[in-house]
PDB file of N, CA and C in Angstrom:
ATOM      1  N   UNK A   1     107.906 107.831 113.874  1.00  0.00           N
ATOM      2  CA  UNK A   1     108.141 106.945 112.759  1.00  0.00           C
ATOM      3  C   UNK A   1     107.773 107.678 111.466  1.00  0.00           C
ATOM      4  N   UNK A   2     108.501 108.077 110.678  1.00  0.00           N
ATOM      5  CA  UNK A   2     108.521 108.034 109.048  1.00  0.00           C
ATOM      6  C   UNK A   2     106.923 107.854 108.629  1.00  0.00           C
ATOM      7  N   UNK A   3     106.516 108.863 107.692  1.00  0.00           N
ATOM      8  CA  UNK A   3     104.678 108.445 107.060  1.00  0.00           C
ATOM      9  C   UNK A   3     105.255 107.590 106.133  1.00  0.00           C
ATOM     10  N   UNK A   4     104.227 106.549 105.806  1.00  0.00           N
ATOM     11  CA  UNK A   4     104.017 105.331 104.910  1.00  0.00           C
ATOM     12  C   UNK A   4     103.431 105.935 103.512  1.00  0.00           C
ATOM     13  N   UNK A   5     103.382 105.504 103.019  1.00  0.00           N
ATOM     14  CA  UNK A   5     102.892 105.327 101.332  1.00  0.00           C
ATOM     15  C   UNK A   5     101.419 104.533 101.678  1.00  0.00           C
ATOM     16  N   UNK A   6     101.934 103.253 101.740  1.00  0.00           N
ATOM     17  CA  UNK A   6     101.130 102.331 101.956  1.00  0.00           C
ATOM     18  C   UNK A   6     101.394 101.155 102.675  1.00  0.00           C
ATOM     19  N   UNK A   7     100.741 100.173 103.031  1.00  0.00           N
ATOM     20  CA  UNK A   7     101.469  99.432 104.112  1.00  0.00           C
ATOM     21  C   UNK A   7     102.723  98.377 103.812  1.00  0.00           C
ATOM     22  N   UNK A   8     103.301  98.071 105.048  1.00  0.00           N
ATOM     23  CA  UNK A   8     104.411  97.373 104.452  1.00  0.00           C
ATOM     24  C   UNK A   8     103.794  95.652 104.375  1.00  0.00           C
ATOM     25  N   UNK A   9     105.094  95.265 103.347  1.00  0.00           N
ATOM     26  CA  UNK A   9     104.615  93.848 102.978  1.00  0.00           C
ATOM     27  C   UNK A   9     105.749  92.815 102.826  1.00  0.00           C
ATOM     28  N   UNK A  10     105.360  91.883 103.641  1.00  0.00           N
ATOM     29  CA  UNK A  10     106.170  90.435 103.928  1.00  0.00           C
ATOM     30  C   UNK A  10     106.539  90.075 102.634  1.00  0.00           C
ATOM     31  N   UNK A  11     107.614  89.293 102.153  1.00  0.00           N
ATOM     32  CA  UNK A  11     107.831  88.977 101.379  1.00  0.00           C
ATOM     33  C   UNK A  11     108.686  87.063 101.521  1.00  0.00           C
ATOM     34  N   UNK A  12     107.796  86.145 101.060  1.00  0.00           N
ATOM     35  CA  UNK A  12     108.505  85.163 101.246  1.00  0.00           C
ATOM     36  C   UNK A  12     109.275  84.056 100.217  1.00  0.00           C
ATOM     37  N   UNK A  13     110.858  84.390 100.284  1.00  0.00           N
ATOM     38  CA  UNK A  13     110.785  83.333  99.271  1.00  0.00           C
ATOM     39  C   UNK A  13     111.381  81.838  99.544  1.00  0.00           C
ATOM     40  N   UNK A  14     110.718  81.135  98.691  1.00  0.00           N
ATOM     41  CA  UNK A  14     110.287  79.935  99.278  1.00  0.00           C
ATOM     42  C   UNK A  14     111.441  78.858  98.501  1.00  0.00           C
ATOM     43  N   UNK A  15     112.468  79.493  97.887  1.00  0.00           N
ATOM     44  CA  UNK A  15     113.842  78.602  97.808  1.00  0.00           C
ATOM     45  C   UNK A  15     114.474  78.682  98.712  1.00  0.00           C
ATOM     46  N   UNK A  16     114.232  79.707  99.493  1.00  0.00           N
ATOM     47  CA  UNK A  16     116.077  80.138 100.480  1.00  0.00           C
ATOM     48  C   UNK A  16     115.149  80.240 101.510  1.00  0.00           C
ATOM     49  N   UNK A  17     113.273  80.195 102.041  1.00  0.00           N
ATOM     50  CA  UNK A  17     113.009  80.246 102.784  1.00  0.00           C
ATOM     51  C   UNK A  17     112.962  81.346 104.157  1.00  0.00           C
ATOM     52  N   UNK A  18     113.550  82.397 103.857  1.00  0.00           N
ATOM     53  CA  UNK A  18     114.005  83.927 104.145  1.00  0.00           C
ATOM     54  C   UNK A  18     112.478  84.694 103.929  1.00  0.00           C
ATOM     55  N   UNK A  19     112.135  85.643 105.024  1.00  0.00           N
ATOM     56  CA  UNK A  19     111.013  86.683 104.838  1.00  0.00           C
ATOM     57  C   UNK A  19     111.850  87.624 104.595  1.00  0.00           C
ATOM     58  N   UNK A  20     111.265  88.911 103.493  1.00  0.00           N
ATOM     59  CA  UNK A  20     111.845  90.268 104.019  1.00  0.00           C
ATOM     60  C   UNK A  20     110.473  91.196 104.261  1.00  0.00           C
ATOM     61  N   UNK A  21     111.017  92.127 104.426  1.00  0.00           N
ATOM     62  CA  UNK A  21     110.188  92.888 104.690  1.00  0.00           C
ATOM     63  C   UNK A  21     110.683  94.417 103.699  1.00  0.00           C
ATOM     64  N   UNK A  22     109.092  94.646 103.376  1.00  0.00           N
ATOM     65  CA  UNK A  22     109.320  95.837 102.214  1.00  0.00           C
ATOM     66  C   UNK A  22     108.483  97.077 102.902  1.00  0.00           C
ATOM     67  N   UNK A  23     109.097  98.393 102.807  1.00  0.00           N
ATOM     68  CA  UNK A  23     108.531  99.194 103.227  1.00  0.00           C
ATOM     69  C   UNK A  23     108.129 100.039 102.376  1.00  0.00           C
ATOM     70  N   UNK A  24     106.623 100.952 102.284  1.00  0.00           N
ATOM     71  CA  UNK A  24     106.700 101.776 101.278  1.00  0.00           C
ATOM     72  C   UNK A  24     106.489 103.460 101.941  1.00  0.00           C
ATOM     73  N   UNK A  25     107.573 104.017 102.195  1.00  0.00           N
ATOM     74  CA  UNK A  25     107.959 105.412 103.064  1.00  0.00           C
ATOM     75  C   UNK A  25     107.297 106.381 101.901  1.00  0.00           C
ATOM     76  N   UNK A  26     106.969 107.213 102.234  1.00  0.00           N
ATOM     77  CA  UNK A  26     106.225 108.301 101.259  1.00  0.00           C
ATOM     78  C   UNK A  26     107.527 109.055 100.870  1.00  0.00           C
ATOM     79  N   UNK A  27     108.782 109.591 101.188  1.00  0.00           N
ATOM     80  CA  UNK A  27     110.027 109.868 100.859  1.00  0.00           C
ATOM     81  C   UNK A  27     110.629 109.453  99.794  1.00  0.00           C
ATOM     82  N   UNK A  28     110.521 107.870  99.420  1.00  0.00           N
ATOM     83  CA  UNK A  28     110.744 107.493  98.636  1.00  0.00           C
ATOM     84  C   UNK A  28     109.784 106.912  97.363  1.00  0.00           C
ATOM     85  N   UNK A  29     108.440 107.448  97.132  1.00  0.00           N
ATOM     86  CA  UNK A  29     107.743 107.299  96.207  1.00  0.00           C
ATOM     87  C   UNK A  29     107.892 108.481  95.276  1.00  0.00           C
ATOM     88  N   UNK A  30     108.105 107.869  94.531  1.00  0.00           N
ATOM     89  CA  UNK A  30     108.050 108.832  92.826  1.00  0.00           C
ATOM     90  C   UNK A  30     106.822 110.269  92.868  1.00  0.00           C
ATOM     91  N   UNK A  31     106.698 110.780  92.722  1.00  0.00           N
ATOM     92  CA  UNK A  31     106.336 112.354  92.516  1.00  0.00           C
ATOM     93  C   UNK A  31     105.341 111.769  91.588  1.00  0.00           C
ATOM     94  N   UNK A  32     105.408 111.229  90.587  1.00  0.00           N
ATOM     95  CA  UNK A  32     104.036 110.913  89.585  1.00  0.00           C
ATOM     96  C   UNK A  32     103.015 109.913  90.082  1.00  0.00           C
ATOM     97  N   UNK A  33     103.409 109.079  91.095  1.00  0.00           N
ATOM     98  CA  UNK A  33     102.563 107.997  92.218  1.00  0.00           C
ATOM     99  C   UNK A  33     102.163 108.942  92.746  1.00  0.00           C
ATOM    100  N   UNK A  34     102.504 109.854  93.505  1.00  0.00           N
ATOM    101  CA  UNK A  34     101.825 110.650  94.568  1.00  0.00           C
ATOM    102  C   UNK A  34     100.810 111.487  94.303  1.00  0.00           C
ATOM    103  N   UNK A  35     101.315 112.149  92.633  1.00  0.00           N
ATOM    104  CA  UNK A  35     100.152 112.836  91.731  1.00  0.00           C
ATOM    105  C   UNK A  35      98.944 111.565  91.648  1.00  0.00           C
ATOM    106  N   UNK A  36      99.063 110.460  91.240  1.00  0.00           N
ATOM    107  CA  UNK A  36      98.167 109.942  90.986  1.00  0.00           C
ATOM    108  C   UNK A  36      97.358 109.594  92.210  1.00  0.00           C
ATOM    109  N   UNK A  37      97.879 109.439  93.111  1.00  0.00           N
ATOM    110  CA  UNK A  37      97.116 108.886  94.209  1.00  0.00           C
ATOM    111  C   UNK A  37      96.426 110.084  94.828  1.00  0.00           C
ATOM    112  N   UNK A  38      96.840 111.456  94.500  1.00  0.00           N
ATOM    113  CA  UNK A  38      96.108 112.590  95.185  1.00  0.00           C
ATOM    114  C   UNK A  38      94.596 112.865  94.189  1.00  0.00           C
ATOM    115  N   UNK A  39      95.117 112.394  92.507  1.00  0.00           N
ATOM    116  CA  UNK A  39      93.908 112.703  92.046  1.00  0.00           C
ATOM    117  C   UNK A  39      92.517 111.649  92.199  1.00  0.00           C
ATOM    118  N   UNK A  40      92.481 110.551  92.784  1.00  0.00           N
ATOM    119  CA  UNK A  40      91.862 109.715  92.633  1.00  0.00           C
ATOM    120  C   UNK A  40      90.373 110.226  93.937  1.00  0.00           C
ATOM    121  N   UNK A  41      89.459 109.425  93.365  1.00  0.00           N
ATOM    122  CA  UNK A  41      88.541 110.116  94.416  1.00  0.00           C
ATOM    123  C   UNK A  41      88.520 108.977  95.231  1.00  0.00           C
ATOM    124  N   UNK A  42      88.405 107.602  95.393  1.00  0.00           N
ATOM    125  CA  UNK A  42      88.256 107.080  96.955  1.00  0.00           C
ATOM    126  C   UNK A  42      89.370 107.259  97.479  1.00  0.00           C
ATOM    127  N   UNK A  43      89.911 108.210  97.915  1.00  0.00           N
ATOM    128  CA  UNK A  43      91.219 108.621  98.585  1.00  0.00           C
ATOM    129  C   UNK A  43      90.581 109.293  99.854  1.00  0.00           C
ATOM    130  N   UNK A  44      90.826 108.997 101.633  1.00  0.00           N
ATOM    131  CA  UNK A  44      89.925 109.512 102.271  1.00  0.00           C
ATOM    132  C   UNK A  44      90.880 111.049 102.457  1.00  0.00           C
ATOM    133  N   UNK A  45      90.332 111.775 103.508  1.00  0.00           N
ATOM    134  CA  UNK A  45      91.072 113.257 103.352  1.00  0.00           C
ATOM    135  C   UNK A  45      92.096 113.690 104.171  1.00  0.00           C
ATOM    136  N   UNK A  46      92.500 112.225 105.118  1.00  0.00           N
ATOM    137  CA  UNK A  46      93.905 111.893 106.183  1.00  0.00           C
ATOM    138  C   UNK A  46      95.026 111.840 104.996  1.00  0.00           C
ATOM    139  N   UNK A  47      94.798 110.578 104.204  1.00  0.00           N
ATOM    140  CA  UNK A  47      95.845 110.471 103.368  1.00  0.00           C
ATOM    141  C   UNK A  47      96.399 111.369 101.972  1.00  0.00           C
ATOM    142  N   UNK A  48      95.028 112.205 101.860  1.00  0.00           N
ATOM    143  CA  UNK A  48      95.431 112.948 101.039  1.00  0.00           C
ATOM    144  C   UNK A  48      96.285 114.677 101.107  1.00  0.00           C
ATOM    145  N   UNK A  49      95.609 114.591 102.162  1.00  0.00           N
ATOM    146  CA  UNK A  49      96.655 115.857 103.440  1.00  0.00           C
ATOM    147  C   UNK A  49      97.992 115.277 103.319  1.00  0.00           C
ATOM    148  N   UNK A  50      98.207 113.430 103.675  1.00  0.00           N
ATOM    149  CA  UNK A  50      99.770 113.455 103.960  1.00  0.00           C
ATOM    150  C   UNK A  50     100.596 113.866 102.222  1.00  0.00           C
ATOM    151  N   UNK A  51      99.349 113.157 101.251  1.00  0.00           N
ATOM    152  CA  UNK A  51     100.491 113.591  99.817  1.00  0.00           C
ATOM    153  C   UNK A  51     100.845 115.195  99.841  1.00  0.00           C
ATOM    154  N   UNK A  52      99.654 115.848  99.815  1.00  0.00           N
ATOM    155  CA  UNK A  52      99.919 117.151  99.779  1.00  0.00           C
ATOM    156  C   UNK A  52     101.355 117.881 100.560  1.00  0.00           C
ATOM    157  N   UNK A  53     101.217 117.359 101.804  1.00  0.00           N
ATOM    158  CA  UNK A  53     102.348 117.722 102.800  1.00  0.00           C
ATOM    159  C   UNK A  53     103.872 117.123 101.908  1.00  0.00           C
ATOM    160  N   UNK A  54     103.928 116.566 101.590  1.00  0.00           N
ATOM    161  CA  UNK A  54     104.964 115.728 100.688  1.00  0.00           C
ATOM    162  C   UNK A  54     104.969 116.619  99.895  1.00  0.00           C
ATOM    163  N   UNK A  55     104.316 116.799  98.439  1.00  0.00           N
ATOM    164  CA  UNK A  55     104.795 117.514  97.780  1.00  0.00           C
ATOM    165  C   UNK A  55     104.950 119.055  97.990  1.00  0.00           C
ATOM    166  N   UNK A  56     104.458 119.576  99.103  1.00  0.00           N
ATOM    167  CA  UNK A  56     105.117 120.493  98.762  1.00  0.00           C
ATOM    168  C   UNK A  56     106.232 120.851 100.117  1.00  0.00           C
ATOM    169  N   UNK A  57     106.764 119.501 100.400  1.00  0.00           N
ATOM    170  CA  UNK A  57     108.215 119.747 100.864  1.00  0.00           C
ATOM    171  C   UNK A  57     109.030 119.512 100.053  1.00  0.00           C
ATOM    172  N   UNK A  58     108.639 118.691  98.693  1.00  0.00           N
ATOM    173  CA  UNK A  58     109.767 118.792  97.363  1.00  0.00           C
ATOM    174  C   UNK A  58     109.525 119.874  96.780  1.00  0.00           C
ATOM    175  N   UNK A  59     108.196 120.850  97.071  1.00  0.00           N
ATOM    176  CA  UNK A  59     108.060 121.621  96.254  1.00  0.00           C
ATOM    177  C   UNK A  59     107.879 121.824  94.940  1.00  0.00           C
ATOM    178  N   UNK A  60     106.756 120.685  94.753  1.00  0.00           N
ATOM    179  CA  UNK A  60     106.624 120.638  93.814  1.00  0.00           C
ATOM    180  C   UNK A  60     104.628 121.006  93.747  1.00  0.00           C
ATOM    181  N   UNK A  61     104.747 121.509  94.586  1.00  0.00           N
ATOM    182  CA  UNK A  61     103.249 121.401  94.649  1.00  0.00           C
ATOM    183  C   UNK A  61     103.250 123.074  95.550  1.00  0.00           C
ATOM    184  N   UNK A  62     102.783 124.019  94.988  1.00  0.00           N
ATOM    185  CA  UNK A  62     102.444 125.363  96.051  1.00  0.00           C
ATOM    186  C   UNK A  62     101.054 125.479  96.376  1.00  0.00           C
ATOM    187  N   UNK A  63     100.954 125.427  97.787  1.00  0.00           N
ATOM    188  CA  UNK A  63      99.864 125.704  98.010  1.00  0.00           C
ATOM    189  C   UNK A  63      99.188 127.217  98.312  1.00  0.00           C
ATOM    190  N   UNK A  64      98.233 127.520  97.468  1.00  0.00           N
ATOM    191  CA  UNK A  64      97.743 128.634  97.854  1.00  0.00           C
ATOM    192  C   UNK A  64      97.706 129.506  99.354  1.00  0.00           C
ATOM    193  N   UNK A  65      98.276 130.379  99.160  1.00  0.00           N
ATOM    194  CA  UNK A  65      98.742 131.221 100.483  1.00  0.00           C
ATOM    195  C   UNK A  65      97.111 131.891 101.175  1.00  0.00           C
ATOM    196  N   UNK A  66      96.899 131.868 102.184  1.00  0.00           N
ATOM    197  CA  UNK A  66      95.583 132.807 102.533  1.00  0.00           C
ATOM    198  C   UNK A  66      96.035 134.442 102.800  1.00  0.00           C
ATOM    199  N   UNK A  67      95.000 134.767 101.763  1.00  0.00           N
ATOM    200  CA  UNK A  67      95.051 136.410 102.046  1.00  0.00           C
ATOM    201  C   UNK A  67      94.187 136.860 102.914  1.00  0.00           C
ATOM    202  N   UNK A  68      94.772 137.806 103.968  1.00  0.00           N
ATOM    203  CA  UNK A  68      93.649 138.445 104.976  1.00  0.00           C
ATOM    204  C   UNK A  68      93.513 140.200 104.713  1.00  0.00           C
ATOM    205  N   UNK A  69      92.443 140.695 104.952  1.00  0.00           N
ATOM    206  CA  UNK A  69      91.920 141.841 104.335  1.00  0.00           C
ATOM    207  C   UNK A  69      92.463 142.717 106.088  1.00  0.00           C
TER     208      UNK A  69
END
């Protein structure tokens, strides 16, 4: 299954009586959400691995290469 953003959320509306359901896929979050959510400090270090992994499959983020001697 697809990584999340954050969790998904019911949505009910109460003229037409219909749930939907909203998903928030990390694929489709904005590049400046993801900056923000990486800089924040109660962020634990699971979810902040998954932003990292994200950006830099848009590449927008390089991660330092390890040099070996």
């Amino acid at each position: 299954m697809p990584i999340k953003f954050k969790p998904s959320e019911k949505n009910y509306d109460r003229r037409t009586g219909k749930t939907t359901v909203v998903h928030h896929w990390i694929k489709g979050t904005p590049t400046k959400n993801l900056l923000e959510a990486l800089e924040k400090d109660n962020v634990s270090a699971k979810k902040k691995h998954k932003y990292r992994k994200e950006l830099w499959r848009r590449e927008k983020l390089v991660l330092p290469s390890k040099e070996r001697n």
